[in-house]
C-alpha atoms as a PDB file:
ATOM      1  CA  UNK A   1       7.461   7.647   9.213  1.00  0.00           C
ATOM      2  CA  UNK A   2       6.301   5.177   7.293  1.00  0.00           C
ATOM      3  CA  UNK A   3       8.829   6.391   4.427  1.00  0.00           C
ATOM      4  CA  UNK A   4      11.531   5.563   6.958  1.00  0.00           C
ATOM      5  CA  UNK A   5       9.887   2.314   7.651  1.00  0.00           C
ATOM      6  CA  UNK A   6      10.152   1.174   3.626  1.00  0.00           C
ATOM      7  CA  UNK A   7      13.408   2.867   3.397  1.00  0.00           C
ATOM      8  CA  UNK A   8      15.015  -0.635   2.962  1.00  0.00           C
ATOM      9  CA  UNK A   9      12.269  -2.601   1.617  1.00  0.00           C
ATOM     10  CA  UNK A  10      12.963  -5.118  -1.432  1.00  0.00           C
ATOM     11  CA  UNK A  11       9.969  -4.114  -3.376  1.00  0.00           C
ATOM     12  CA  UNK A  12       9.527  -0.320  -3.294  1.00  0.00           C
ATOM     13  CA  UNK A  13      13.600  -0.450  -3.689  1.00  0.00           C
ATOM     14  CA  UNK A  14      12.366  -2.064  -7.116  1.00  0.00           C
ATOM     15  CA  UNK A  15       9.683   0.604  -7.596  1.00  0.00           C
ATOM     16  CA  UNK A  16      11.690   3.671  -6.991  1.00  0.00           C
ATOM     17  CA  UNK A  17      15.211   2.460  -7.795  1.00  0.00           C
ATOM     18  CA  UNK A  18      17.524   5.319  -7.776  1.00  0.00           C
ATOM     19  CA  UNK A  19      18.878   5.335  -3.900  1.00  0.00           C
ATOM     20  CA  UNK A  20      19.191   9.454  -3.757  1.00  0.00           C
ATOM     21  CA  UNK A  21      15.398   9.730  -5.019  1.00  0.00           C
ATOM     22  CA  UNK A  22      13.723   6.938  -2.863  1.00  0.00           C
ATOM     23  CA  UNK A  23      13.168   9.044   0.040  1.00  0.00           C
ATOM     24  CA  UNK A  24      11.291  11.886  -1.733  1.00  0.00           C
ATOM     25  CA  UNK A  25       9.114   9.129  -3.994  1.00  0.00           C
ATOM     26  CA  UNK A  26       8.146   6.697  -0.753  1.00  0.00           C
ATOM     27  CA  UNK A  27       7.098   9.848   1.181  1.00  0.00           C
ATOM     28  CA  UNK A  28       4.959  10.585  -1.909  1.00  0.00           C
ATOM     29  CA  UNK A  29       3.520   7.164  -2.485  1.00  0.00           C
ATOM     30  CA  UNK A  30       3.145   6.751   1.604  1.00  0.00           C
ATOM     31  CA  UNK A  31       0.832  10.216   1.831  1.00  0.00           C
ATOM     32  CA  UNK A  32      -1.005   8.926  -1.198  1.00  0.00           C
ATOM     33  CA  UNK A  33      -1.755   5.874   0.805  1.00  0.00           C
ATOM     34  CA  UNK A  34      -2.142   7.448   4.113  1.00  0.00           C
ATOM     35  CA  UNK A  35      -4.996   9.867   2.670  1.00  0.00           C
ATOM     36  CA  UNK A  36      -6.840   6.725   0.930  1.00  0.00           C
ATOM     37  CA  UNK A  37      -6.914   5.291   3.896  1.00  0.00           C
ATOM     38  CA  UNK A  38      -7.550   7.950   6.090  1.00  0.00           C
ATOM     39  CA  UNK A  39     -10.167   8.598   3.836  1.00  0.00           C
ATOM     40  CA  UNK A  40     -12.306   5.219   4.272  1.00  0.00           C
ATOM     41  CA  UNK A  41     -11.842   5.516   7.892  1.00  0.00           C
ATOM     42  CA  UNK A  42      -9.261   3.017   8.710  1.00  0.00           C
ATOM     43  CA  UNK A  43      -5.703   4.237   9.110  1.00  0.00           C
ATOM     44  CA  UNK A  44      -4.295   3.612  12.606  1.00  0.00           C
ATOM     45  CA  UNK A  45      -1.153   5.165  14.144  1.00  0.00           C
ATOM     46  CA  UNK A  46       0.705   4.615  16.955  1.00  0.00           C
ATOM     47  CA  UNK A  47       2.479   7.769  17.415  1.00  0.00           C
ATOM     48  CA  UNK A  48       4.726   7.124  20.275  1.00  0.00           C
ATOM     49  CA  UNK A  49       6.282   4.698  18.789  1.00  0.00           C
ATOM     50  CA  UNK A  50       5.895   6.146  15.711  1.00  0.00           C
ATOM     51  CA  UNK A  51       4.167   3.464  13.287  1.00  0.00           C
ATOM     52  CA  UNK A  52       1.098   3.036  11.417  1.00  0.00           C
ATOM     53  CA  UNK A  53      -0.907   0.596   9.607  1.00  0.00           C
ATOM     54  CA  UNK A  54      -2.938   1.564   6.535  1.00  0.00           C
ATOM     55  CA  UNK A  55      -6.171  -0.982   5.738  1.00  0.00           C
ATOM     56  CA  UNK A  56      -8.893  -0.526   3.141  1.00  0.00           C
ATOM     57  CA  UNK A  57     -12.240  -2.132   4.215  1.00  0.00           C
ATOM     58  CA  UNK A  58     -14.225  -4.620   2.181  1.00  0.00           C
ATOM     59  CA  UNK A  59     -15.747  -3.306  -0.939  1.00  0.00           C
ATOM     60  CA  UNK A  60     -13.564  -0.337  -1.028  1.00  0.00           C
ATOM     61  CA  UNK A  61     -11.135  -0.181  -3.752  1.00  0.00           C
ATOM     62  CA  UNK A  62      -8.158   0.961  -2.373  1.00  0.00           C
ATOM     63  CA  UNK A  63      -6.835   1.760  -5.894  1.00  0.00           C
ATOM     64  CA  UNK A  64      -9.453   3.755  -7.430  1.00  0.00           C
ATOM     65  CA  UNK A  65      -8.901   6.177 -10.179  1.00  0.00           C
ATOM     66  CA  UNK A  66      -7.401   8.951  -8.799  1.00  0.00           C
ATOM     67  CA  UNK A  67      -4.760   7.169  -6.296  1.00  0.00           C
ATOM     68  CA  UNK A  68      -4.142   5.207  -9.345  1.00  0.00           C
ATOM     69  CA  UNK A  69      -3.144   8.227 -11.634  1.00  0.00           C
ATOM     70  CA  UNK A  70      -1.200   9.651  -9.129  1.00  0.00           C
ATOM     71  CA  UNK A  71       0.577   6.304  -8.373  1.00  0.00           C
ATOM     72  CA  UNK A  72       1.256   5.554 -12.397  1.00  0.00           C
ATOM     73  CA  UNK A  73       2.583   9.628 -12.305  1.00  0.00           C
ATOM     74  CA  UNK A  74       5.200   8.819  -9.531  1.00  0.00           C
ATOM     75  CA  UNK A  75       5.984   5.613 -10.815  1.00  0.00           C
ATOM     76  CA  UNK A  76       6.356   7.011 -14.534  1.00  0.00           C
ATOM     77  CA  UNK A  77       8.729   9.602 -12.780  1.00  0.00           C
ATOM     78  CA  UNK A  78      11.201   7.328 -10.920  1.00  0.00           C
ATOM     79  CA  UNK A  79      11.187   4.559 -13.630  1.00  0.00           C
ATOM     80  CA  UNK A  80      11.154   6.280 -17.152  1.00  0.00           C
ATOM     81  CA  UNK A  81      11.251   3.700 -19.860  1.00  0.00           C
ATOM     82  CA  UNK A  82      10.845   0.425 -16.918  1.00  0.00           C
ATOM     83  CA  UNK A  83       7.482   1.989 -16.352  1.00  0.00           C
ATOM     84  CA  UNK A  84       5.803  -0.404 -18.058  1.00  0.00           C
ATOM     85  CA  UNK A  85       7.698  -3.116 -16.685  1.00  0.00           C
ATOM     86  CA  UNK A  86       6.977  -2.329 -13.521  1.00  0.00           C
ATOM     87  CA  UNK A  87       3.053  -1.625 -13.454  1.00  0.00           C
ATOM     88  CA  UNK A  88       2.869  -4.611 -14.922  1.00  0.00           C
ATOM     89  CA  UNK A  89       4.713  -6.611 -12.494  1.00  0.00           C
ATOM     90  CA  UNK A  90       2.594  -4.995  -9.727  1.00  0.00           C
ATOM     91  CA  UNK A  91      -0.897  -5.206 -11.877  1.00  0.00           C
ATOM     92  CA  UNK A  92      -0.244  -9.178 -11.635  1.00  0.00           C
ATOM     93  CA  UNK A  93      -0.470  -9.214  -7.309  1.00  0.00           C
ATOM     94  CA  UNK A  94      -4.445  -7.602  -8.143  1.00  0.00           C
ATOM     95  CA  UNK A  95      -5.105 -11.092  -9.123  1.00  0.00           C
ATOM     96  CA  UNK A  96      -4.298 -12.173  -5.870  1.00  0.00           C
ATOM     97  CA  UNK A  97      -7.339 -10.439  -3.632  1.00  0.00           C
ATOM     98  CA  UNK A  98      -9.505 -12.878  -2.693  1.00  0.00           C
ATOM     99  CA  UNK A  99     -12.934 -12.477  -3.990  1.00  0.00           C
ATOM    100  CA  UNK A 100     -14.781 -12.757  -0.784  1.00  0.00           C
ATOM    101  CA  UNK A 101     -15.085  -9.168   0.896  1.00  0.00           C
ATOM    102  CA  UNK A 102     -11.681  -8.527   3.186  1.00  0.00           C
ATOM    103  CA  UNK A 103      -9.964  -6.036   4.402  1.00  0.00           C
ATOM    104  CA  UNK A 104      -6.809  -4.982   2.475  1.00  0.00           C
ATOM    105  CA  UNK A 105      -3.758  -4.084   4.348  1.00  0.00           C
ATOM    106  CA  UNK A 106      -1.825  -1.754   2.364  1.00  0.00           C
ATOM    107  CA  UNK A 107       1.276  -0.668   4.371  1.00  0.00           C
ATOM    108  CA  UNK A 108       2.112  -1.310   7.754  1.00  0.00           C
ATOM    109  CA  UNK A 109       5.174  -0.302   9.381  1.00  0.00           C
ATOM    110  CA  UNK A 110       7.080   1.467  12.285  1.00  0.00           C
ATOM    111  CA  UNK A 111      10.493   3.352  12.462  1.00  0.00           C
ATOM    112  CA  UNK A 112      13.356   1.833  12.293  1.00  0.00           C
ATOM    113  CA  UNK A 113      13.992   2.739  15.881  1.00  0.00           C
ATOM    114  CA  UNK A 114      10.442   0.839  17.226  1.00  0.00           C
ATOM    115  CA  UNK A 115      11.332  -2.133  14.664  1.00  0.00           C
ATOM    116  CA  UNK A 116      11.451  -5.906  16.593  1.00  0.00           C
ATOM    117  CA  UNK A 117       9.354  -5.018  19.383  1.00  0.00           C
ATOM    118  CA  UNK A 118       5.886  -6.624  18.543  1.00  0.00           C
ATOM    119  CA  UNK A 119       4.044  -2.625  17.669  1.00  0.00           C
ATOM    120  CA  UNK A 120       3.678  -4.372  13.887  1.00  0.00           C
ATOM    121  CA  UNK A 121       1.135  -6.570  15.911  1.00  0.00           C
ATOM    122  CA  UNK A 122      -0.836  -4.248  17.690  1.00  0.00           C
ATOM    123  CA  UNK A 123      -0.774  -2.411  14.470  1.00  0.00           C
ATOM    124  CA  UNK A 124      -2.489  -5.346  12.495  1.00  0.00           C
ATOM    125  CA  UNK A 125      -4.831  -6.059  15.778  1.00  0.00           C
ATOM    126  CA  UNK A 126      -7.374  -3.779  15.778  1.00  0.00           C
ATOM    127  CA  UNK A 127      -9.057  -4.682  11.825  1.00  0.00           C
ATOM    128  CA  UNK A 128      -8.114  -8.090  12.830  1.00  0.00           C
ATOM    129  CA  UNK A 129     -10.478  -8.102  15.367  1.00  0.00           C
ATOM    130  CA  UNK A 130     -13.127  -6.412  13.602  1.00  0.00           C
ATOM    131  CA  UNK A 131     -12.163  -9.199  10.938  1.00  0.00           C
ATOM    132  CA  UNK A 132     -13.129 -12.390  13.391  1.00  0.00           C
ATOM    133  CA  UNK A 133     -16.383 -10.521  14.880  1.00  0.00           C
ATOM    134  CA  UNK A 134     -18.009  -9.839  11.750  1.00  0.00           C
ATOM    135  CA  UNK A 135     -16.258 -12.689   9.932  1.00  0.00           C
ATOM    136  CA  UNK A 136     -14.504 -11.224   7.130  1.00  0.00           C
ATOM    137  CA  UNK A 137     -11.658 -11.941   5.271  1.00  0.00           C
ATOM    138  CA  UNK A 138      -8.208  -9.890   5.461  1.00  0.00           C
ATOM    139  CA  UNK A 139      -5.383  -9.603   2.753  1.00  0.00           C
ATOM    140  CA  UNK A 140      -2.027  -8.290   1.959  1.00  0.00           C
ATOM    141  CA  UNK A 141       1.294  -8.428  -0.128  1.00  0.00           C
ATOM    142  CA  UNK A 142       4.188  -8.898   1.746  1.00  0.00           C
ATOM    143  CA  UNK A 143       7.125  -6.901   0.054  1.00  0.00           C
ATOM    144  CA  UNK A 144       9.768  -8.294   2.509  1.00  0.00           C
ATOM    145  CA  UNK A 145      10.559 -11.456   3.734  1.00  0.00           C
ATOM    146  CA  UNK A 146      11.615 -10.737   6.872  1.00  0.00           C
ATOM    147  CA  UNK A 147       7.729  -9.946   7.743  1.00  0.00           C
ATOM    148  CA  UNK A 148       6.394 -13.262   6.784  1.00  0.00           C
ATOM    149  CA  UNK A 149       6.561 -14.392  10.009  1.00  0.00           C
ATOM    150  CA  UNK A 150       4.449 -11.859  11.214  1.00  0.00           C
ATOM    151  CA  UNK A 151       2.125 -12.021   9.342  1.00  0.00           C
ATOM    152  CA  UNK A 152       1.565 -15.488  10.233  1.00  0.00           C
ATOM    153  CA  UNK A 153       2.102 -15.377  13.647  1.00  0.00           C
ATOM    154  CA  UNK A 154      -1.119 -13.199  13.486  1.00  0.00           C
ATOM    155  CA  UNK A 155      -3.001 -16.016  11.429  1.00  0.00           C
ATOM    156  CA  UNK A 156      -2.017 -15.229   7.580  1.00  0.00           C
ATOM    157  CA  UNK A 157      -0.703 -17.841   5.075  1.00  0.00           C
ATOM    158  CA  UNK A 158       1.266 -17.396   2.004  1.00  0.00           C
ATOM    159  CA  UNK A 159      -1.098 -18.003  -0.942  1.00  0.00           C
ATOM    160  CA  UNK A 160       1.463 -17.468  -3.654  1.00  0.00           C
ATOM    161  CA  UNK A 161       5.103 -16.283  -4.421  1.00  0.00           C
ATOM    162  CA  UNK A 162       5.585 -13.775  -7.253  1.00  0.00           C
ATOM    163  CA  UNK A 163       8.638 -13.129  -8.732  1.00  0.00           C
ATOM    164  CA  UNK A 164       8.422  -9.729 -10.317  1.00  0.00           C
ATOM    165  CA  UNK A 165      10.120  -8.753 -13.321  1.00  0.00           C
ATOM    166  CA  UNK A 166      13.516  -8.371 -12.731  1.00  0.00           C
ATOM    167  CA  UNK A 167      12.558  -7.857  -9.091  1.00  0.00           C
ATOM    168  CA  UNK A 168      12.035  -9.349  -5.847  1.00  0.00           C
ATOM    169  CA  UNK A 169       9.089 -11.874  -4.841  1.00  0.00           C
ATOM    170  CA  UNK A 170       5.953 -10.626  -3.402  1.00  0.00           C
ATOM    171  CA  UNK A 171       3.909 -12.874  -1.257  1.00  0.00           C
ATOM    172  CA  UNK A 172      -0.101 -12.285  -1.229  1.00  0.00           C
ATOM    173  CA  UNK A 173      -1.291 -13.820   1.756  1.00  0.00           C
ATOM    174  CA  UNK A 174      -4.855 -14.168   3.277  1.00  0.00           C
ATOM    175  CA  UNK A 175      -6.058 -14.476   7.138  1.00  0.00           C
ATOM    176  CA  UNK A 176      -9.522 -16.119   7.820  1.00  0.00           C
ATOM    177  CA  UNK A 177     -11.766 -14.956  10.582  1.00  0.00           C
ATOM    178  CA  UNK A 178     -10.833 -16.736  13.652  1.00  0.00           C
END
């Protein structure tokens, strides 16, 4: 689902650039993600509505070594020589985590069919609320600008813009406990 959900998106359109391959790579990349998360204990999924948001908690990388060989291997396959280009573009937005402890939001998203009808909120509400109890910090990278307002509606600001190589702009933002 999620797959379906990034289908479109500017970014991984950038990372995995050849149309008739995108499917097969995001699905890849997306249960990649979905197992690091799952595996710290904080993927969420609506499934009637098919959607799901993928978090990493505080002090967790969410990139550790073996998500990150697997993610240069599938990158290294869809790019070939722009590989370089490319993990480096993306290497930049790890400047961009705050250094307090926060919650990283990976990937959130619901089907195309579920889009526009507020479940990207209730996605992002549960951590969020964990996030103002115990006073942490959360973060993400927008990929599209279409979910800016979103994200802000549910208390995050734009921290930066960053214009990846011969690519679209990614926007790190950060929500303070409320």
């Amino acid at each position: 689902m999620l797959a379906e959900a990034f289908a479109d998106d500017p970014v991984m359109s950038w990372i995995f650039p050849d149309p008739a391959e995108r499917p097969a790579h995001l699905r890849a990349f997306m249960r990649m993600a979905a197992e690091r998360s799952h595996g710290v204990g904080h993927a969420y999924e609506l499934t009637e509505h098919r959607g799901a948001a993928l978090w990493c908690p505080p002090e967790v990388a969410f990139y550790d070594d073996a998500f990150g060989v697997g993610f240069y291997e599938l990158a290294a396959s869809a790019n070939g020589a722009r590989v370089d280009m490319v993990l480096g573009g993306l290497a930049e937005m790890g400047q961009h985590h705050p250094e307090a402890p926060h919650f990283y939001l990976s990937n959130v998203g619901v089907a195309p069919e579920s889009q526009g009808k507020g479940l990207g909120a209730v996605l992002l509400e549960r951590v969020l609320r964990t996030c103002d109890a115990e006073g942490i910090v959360a973060y993400l990278e927008s990929s599209n600008p279409r979910n800016v307002s979103l994200y802000e509606r549910a208390g995050f600001e734009v921290t930066a813009e960053i214009s990846l190589p011969a690519g679209p702009i990614m926007r790190p933002m950060v929500r303070q406990p409320q």
